[in-house]
Protein backbone atom coordinates (compact mmCIF):
# COMPACT_ATOMS: atom_id res chain seq x y z
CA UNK A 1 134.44 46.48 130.69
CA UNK A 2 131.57 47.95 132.23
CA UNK A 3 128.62 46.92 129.48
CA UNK A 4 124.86 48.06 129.44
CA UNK A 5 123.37 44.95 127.72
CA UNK A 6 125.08 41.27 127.17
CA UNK A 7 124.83 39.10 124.65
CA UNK A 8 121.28 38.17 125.22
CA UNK A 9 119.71 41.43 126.63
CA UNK A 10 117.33 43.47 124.23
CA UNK A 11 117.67 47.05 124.35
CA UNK A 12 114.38 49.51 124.55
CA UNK A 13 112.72 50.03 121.13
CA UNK A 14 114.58 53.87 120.30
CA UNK A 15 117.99 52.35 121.53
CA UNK A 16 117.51 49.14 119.54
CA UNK A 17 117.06 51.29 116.15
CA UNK A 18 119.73 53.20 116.90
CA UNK A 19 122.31 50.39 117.90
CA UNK A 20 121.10 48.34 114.61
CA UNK A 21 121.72 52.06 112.88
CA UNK A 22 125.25 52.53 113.71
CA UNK A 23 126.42 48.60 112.91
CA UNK A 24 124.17 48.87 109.59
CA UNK A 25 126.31 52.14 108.46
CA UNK A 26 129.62 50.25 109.25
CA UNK A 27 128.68 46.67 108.00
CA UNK A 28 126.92 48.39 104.42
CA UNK A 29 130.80 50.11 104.48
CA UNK A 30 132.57 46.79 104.25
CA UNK A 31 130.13 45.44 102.04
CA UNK A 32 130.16 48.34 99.11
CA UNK A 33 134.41 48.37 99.49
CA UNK A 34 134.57 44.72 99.41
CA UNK A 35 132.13 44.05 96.69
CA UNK A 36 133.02 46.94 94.50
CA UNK A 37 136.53 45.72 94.29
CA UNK A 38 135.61 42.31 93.09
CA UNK A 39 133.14 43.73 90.75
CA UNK A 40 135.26 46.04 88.87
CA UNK A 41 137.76 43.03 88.33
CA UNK A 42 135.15 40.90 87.14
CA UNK A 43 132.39 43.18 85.36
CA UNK A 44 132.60 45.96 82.90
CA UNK A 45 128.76 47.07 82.92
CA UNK A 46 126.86 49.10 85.76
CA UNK A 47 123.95 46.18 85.51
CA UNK A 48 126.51 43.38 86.17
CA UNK A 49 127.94 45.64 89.21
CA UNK A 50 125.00 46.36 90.63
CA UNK A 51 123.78 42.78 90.40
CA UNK A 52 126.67 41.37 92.06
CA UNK A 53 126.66 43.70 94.93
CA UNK A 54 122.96 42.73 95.41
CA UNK A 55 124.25 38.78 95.91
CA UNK A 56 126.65 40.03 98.35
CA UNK A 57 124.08 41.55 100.24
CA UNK A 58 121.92 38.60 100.20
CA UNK A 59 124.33 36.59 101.21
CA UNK A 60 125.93 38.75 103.96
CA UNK A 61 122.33 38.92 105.47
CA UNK A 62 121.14 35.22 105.25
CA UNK A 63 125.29 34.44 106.99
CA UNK A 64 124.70 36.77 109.64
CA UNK A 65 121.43 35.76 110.76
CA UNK A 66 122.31 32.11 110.59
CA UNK A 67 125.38 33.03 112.74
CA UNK A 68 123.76 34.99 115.48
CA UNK A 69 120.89 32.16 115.63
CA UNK A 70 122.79 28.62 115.10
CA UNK A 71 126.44 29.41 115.21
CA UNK A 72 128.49 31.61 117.32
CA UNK A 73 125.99 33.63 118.51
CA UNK A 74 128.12 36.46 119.35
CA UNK A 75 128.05 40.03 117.93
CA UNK A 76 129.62 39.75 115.44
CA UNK A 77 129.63 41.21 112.15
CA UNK A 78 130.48 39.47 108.24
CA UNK A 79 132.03 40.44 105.38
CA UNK A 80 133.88 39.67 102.17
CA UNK A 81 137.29 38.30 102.76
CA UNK A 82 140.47 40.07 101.89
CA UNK A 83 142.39 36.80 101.75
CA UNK A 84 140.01 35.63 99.09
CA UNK A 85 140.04 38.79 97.19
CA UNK A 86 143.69 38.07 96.75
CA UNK A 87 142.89 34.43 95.87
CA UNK A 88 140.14 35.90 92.93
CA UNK A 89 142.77 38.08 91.11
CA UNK A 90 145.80 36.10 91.17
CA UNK A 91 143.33 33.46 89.59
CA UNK A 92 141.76 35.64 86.87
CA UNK A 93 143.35 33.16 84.38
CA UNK A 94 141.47 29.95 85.71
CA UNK A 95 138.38 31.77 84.71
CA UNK A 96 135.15 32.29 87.22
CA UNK A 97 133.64 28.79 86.97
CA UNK A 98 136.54 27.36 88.30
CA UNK A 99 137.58 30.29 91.17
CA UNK A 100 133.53 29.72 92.57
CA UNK A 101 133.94 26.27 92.30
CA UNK A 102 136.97 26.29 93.96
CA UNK A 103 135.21 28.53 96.92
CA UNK A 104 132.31 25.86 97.36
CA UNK A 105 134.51 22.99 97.43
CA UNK A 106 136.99 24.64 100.40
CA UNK A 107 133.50 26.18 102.14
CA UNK A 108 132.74 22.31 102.36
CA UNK A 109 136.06 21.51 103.83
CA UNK A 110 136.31 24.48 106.06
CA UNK A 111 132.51 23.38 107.61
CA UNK A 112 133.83 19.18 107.76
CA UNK A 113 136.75 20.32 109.38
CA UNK A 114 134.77 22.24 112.04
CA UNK A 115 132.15 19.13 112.73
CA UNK A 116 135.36 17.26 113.19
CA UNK A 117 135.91 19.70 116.43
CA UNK A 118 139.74 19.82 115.19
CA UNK A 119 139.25 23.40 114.48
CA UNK A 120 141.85 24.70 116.85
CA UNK A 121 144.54 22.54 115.77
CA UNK A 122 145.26 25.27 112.92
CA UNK A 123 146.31 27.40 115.43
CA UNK A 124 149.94 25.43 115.77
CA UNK A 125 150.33 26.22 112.24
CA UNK A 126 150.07 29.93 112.43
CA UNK A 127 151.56 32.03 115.36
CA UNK A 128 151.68 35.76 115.97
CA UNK A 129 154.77 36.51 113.14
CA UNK A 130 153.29 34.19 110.38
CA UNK A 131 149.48 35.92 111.04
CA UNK A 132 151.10 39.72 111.10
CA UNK A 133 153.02 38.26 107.81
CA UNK A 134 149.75 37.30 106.16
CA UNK A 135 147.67 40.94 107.27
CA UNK A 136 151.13 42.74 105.19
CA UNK A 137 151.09 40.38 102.24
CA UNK A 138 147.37 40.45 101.19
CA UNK A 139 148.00 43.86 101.44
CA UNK A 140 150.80 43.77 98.80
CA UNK A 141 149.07 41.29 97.29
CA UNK A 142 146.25 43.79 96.78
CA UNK A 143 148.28 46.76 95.00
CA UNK A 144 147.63 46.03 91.61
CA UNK A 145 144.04 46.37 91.90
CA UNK A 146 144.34 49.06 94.15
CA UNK A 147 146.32 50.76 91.33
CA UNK A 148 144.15 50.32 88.75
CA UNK A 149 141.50 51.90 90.86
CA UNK A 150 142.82 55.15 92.13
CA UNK A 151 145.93 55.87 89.00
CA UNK A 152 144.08 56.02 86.24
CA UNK A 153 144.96 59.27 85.74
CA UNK A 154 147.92 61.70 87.72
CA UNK A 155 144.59 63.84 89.28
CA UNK A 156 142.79 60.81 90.51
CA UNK A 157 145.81 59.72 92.29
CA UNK A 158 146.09 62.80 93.73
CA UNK A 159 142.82 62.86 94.46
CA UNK A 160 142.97 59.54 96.33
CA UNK A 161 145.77 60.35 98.35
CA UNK A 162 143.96 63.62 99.66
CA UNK A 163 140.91 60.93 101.14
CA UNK A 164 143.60 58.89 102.37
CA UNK A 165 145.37 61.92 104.18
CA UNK A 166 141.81 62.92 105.17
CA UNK A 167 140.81 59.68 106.86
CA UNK A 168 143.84 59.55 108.63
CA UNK A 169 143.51 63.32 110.58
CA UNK A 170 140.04 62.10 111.33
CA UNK A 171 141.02 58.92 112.51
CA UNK A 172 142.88 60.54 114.63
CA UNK A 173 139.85 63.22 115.87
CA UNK A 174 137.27 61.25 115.70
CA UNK A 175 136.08 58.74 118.74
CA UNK A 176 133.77 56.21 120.19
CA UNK A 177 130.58 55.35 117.19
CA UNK A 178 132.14 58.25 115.52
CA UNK A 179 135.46 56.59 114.93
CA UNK A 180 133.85 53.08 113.74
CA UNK A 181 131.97 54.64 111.34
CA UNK A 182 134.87 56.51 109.42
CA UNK A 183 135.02 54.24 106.16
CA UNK A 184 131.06 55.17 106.04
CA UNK A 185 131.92 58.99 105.96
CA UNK A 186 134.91 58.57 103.87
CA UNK A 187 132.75 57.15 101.56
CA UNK A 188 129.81 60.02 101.82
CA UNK A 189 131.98 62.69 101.64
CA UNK A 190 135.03 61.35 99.04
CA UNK A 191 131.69 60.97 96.48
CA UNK A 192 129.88 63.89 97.40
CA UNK A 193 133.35 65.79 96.49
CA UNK A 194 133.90 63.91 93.53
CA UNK A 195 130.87 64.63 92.02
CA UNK A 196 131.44 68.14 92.76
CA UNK A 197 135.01 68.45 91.14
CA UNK A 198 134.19 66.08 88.14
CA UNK A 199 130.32 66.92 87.20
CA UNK A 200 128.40 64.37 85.50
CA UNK A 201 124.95 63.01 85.02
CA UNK A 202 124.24 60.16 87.21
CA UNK A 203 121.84 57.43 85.89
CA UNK A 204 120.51 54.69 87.62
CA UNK A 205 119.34 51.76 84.83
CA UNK A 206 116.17 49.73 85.58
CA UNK A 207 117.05 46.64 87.18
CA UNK A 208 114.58 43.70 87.47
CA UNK A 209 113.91 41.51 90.53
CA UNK A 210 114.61 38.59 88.35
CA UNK A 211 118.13 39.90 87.48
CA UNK A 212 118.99 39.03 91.15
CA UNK A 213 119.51 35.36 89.63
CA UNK A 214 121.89 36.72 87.17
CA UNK A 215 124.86 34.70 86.71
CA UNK A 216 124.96 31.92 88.95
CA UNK A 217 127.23 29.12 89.44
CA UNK A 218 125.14 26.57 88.40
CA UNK A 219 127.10 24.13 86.21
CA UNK A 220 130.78 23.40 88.92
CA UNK A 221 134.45 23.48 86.83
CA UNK A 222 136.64 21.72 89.47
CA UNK A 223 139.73 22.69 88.31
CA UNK A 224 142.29 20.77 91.44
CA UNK A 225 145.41 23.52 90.67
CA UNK A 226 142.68 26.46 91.49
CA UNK A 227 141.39 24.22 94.43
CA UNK A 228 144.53 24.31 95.75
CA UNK A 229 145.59 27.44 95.54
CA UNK A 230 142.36 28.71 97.30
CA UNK A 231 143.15 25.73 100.00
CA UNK A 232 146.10 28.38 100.97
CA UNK A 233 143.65 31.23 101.41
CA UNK A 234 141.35 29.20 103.51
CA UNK A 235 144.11 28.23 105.76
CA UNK A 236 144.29 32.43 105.86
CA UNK A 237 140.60 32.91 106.34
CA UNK A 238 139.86 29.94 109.13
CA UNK A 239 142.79 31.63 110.87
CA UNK A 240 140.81 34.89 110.78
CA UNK A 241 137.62 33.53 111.90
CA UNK A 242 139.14 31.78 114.68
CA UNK A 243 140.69 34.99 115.96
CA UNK A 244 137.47 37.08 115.05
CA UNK A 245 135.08 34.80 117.01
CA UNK A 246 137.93 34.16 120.13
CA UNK A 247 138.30 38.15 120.37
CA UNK A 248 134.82 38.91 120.96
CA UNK A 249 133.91 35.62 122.75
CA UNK A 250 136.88 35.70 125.64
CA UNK A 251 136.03 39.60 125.72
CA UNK A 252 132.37 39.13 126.58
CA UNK A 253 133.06 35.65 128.70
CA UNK A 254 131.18 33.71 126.88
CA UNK A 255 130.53 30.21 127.57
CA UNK A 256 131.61 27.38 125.69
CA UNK A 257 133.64 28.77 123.41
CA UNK A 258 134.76 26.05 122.32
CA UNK A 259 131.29 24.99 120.84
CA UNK A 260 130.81 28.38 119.32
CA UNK A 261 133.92 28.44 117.58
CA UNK A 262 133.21 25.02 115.87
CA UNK A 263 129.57 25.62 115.15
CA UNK A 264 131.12 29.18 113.90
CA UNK A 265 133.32 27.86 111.77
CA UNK A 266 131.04 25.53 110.62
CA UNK A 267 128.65 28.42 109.23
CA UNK A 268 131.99 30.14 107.88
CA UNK A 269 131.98 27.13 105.60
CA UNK A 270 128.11 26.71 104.68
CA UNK A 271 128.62 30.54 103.86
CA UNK A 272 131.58 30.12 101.29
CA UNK A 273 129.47 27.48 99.67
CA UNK A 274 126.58 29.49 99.44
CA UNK A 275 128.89 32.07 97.82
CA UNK A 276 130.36 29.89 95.64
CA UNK A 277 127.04 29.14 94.40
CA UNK A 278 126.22 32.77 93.74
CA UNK A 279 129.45 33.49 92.32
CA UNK A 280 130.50 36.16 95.31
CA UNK A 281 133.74 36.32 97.05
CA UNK A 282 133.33 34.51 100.27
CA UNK A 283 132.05 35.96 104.04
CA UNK A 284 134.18 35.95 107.13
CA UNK A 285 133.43 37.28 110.66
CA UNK A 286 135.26 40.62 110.77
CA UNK A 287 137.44 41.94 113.63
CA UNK A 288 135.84 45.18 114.10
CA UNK A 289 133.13 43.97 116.78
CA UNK A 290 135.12 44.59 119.79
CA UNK A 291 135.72 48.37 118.66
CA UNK A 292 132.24 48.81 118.59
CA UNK A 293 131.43 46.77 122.08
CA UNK A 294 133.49 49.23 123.66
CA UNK A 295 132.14 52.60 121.89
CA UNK A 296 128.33 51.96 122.40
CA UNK A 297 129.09 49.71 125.70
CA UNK A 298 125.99 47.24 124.14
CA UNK A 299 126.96 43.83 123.23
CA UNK A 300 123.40 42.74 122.54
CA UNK A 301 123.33 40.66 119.35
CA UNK A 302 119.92 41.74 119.21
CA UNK A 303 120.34 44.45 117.12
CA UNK A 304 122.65 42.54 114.40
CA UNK A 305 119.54 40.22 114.51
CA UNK A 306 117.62 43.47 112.88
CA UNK A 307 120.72 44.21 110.51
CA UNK A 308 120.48 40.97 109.07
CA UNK A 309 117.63 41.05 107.93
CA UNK A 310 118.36 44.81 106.53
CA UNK A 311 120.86 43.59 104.71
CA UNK A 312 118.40 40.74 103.05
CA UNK A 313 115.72 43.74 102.27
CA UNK A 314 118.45 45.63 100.38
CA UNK A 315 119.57 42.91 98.49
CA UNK A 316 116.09 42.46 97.05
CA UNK A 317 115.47 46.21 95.82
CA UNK A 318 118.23 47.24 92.65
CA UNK A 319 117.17 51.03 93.47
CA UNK A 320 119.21 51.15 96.87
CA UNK A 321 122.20 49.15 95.35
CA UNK A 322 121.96 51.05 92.59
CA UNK A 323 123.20 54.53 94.64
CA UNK A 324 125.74 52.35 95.84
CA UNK A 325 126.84 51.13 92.83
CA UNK A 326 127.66 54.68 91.57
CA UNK A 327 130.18 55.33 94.27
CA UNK A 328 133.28 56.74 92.02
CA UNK A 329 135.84 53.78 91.37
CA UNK A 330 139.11 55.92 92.60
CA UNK A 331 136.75 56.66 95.69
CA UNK A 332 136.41 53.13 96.35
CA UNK A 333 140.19 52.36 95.61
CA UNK A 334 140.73 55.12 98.07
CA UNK A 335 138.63 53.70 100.86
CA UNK A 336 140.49 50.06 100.50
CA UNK A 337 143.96 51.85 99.70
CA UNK A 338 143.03 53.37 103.75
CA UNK A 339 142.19 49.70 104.73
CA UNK A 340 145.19 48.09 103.84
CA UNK A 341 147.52 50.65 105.17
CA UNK A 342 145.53 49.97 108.33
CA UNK A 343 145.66 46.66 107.77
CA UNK A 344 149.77 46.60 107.47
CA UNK A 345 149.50 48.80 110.94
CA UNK A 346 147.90 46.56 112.78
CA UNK A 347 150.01 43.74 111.48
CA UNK A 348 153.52 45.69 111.94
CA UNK A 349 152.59 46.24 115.80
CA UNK A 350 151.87 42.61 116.01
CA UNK A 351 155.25 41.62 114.81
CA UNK A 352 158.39 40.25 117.01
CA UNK A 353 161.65 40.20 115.41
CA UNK A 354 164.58 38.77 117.82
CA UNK A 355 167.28 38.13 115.65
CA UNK A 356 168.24 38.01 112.17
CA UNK A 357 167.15 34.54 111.67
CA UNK A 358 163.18 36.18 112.73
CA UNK A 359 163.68 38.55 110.19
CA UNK A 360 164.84 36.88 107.37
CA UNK A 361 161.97 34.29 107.67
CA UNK A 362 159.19 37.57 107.81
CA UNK A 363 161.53 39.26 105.09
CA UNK A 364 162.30 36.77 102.64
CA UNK A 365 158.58 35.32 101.81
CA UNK A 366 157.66 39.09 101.68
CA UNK A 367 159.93 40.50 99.01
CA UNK A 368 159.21 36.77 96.88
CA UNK A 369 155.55 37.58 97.54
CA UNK A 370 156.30 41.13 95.65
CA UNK A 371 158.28 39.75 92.56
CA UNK A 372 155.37 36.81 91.80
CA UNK A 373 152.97 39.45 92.39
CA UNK A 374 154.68 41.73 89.77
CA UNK A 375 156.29 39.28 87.36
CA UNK A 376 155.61 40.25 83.56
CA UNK A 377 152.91 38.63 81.76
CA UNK A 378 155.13 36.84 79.50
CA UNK A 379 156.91 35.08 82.35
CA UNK A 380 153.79 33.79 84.19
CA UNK A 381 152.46 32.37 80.73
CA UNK A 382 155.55 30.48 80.37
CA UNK A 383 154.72 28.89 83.61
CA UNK A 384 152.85 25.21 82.79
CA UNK A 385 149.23 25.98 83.23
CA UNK A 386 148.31 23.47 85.68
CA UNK A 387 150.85 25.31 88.56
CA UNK A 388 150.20 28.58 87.48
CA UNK A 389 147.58 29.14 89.90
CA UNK A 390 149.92 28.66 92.62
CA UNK A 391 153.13 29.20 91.29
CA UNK A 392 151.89 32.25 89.63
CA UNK A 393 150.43 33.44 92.82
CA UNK A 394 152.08 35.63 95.01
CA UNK A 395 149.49 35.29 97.94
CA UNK A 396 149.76 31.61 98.15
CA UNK A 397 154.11 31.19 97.13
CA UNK A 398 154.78 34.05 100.17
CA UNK A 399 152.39 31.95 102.62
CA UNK A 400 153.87 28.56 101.59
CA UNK A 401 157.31 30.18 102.01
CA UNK A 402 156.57 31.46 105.49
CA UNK A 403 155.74 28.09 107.02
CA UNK A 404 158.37 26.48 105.71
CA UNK A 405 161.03 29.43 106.80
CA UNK A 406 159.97 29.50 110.53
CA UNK A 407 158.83 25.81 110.59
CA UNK A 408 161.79 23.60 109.20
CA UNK A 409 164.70 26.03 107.44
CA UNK A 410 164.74 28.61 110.67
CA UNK A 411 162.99 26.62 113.08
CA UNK A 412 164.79 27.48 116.37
C-alpha cells in the first residue's frame, strides 16, 4: 500500500485536524455503543449513565495515549470489549463488586503474562475455526440485551430494523472515510429521526465535576467462581489484541513486533485494571485501524496522539456526555444489533468446515451456547451458586466446549 505518512511522520497542521477528526467521529462511535449498553444493564438513572460513560472516556483516553507512547505504538484505536460485555451480563448475579474485581485481577494476569514474553503461546490454543466460533457466539451471547433494547415495543422493533436495513444499503454506497464512519451517522441520523417520530422534551441534568468519582471500585470482592469465568473472556480478549496489534503491525512493517505485541499486551492489562478500578467494562485495541489506513492512506499515530487526549477533555465536561447520553436506547440497540450481524459476517467468512467432524465441533458448542444463554430463571437458580457463573454462562460453557471438541474429542 502506497501510504502518505508512516507511523512516525506528522502531517501539516489542517491535515492533522482533519485526520484526528475522522478517527475521533469513529472512536466516540464505539465508545457511546459500547458504554451505553453496559450502562443500561447496570443503571436506571440518566446521572448514573452519564457518569459512567464519562469513566469510559477517561479511561479510553489515558489507554490510548499510554499505548501510542509506551506500548505498541501503532495506530491503533481502543475500545470496550464485546467479549467482556458478554462476561458482565451473564454475571449480573455475582453483583458489580465482584464482576470489577474480577476485571482487575485478570488485567493483572493478562499484563504478567505479557512481561513473561509468552504472549504468543495463546495462539496454539485458538486457530482460525475456534476465533470465527467466538466472533458468532458473543454475538448470540449478546441477544438478550440486544432485545431488551430495540423490542420494547412492536414499533421500536420495527423501527430498529429500518436503521439496520438502512446501514446496510449504505454500507454498501458508501466508501473510503465515508464508509468508516457509518456507525457515527447511523447514530446522527437514527436519533435525529427518532426524535422526530416520537417528540419529547430533552433535558440535560446538572452534573458536577466531582460526580466523575461516582461509584468506584474502591473496596475489591474477589469472588474465585466470577474470576474464573472472566479468565474465559480474557483468553477471548488477549486473542483479540494479539490479532488487532499483528494486523496493523505486519501491514505497516513494523519492526519488532514482537516487542510491541508484549509491551501491547502489557498495557491491555494495566488498562483492564484501571477499569476495574473505575467500575467500566474493560478496553481492547479494535480491528478497525487497517480500514482506516487504507481510506485516508495516513498511518501517522500522530493524530490518535491528539484523539487521546480529546477523549480525556470529554470525559471531564458532563455537558458533552450528556448529548450523548440522550441517544434513544432502541437507537443504540440498533447500532450494536448492526455490529453483531457484522460481527457474525466477518466470522462466517473466516470459517473452514471439511467434514462433518469440523462441523459438529463449530455446531455443537454453538447451539449449547444458545440453550445456557436462554435457560429459564428457575433452572439457573437451581444451579449451586458457586458454578453458576460459569455453568450458568453461555459465553464461557460454548468456549470451554469448543476447545475441548477440536482439541481432544475431534482432534484429527
Amino acid at each position: 500500500m502506497q501510504l502518505k505518512y508512516n507511523i512516525d511522520d506528522t502531517p501539516p497542521l489542517a491535515e492533522l485536524l482533519v485526520l484526528s477528526f475522522q478517527w475521533l467521529v469513529v472512536v466516540v462511535s464505539i465508545l457511546i455503543i459500547g458504554g451505553r449498553v453496559v450502562a443500561e444493564i447496570q443503571y436506571e438513572s440518566f446521572f448514573e449513565k452519564n457518569i459512567y460513560l464519562q469513566k469510559i472516556f477517561f479511561v479510553a483516553g489515558v489507554t490510548l495515549l499510554f499505548q501510542l507512547i509506551f506500548g505498541h505504538r501503532l495506530p491503533l484505536v481502543v475500545g470496550p470489549s464485546s467479549v467482556l460485555i458478554v462476561g458482565i451480563y451473564t454475571s449480573l448475579m455475582s453483583g458489580f463488586g465482584a464482576i470489577y474485581t474480577a476485571i482487575a485481577v485478570c488485567g493483572v494476569l493478562m499484563a504478567i503474562f505479557a512481561l513473561t514474553g509468552k504472549f504468543n503461546l495463546l495462539r496454539k490454543f485458538f486457530n482460525k475455526n475456534i476465533v470465527a466460533f467466538i466472533l458468532i457466539l458473543v454475538a448470540i451471547t449478546l441477544a438478550p440485551i440486544i432485545i431488551s433494547l430495540i423490542a420494547d415495543s412492536f414499533s421500536h422493533f420495527i423501527f430498529s430494523l429500518a436503521i439496520v436495513f438502512s446501514l446496510f444499503l449504505f454500507g454498501r454506497v458508501l466508501k473510503g472515510v465515508w464508509s468508516s464512519s457509518l456507525i457515527f451517522f447511523g447514530i446522527f441520523f437514527g436519533t435525529a429521526v427518532y426524535w422526530l417520530i416520537y417528540p419529547q422534551q430533552i433535558s440535560f441534568p446538572a452534573i458536577e465535576f466531582e460526580s466523575f468519582f461516582y461509584d468506584l471500585n474502591l473496596i475489591p470482592e474477589f469472588r474465585i467462581e466470577v474470576i474464573i469465568a472472566f479468565l474465559i473472556c480474557f483468553l477471548a480478549l488477549a486473542i483479540n489484541d494479539l490479532s488487532s496489534i499483528y494486523s496493523v503491525g505486519e501491514m505497516l512493517d513494523a519492526e519488532e513486533i514482537g516487542k510491541r505485541v508484549n509491551r501491547g499486551a502489557f498495557l491491555t492489562g494495566i488498562s483492564n485494571v484501571l477499569s476495574g478500578f473505575f467500575g467500566v467494562v474493560g478496553m481492547v485495541n479494535y480491528t478497525l485501524s487497517p480500514g482506516m489506513i487504507s481510506a485516508t492512506k495516513c498511518a501517522s499515530r500522530i493524530p490518535l496522539l491528539i484523539l487521546g487526549a480529546i477523549l480525556i477533555i470529554f470525559a471531564f465536561f458532563p455537558v458533552i456526555i450528556s448529548a450523548f447520553g440522550a441517544i434513544p436506547r432502541v437507537v443504540v440497540g440498533s447500532i450494536f444489533f448492526y455490529i453483531m450481524c457484522s460481527q457474525i459476517a466477518i466470522a462466517l467468512s473466516m470459517l473452514k468446515v471439511e467434514d462433518v467432524n469440523s462441523g459438529l465441533s463449530i455446531g455443537f458448542p454453538i447451539l449449547l451456547a444458545i440453550f445456557v444463554t436462554f435457560l429459564p430463571q428457575n433452572i439457573l437458580n437451581s444451579i449451586p451458586e458457586f458454578l453458576r457463573p460459569i455453568l450458568g454462562n453461555g459465553f464461557v460453557v460454548g468456549v470451554l466446549t469448543a476447545i475441548l471438541m477440536d482439541k481432544i474429542i475431534l482432534k484429527k
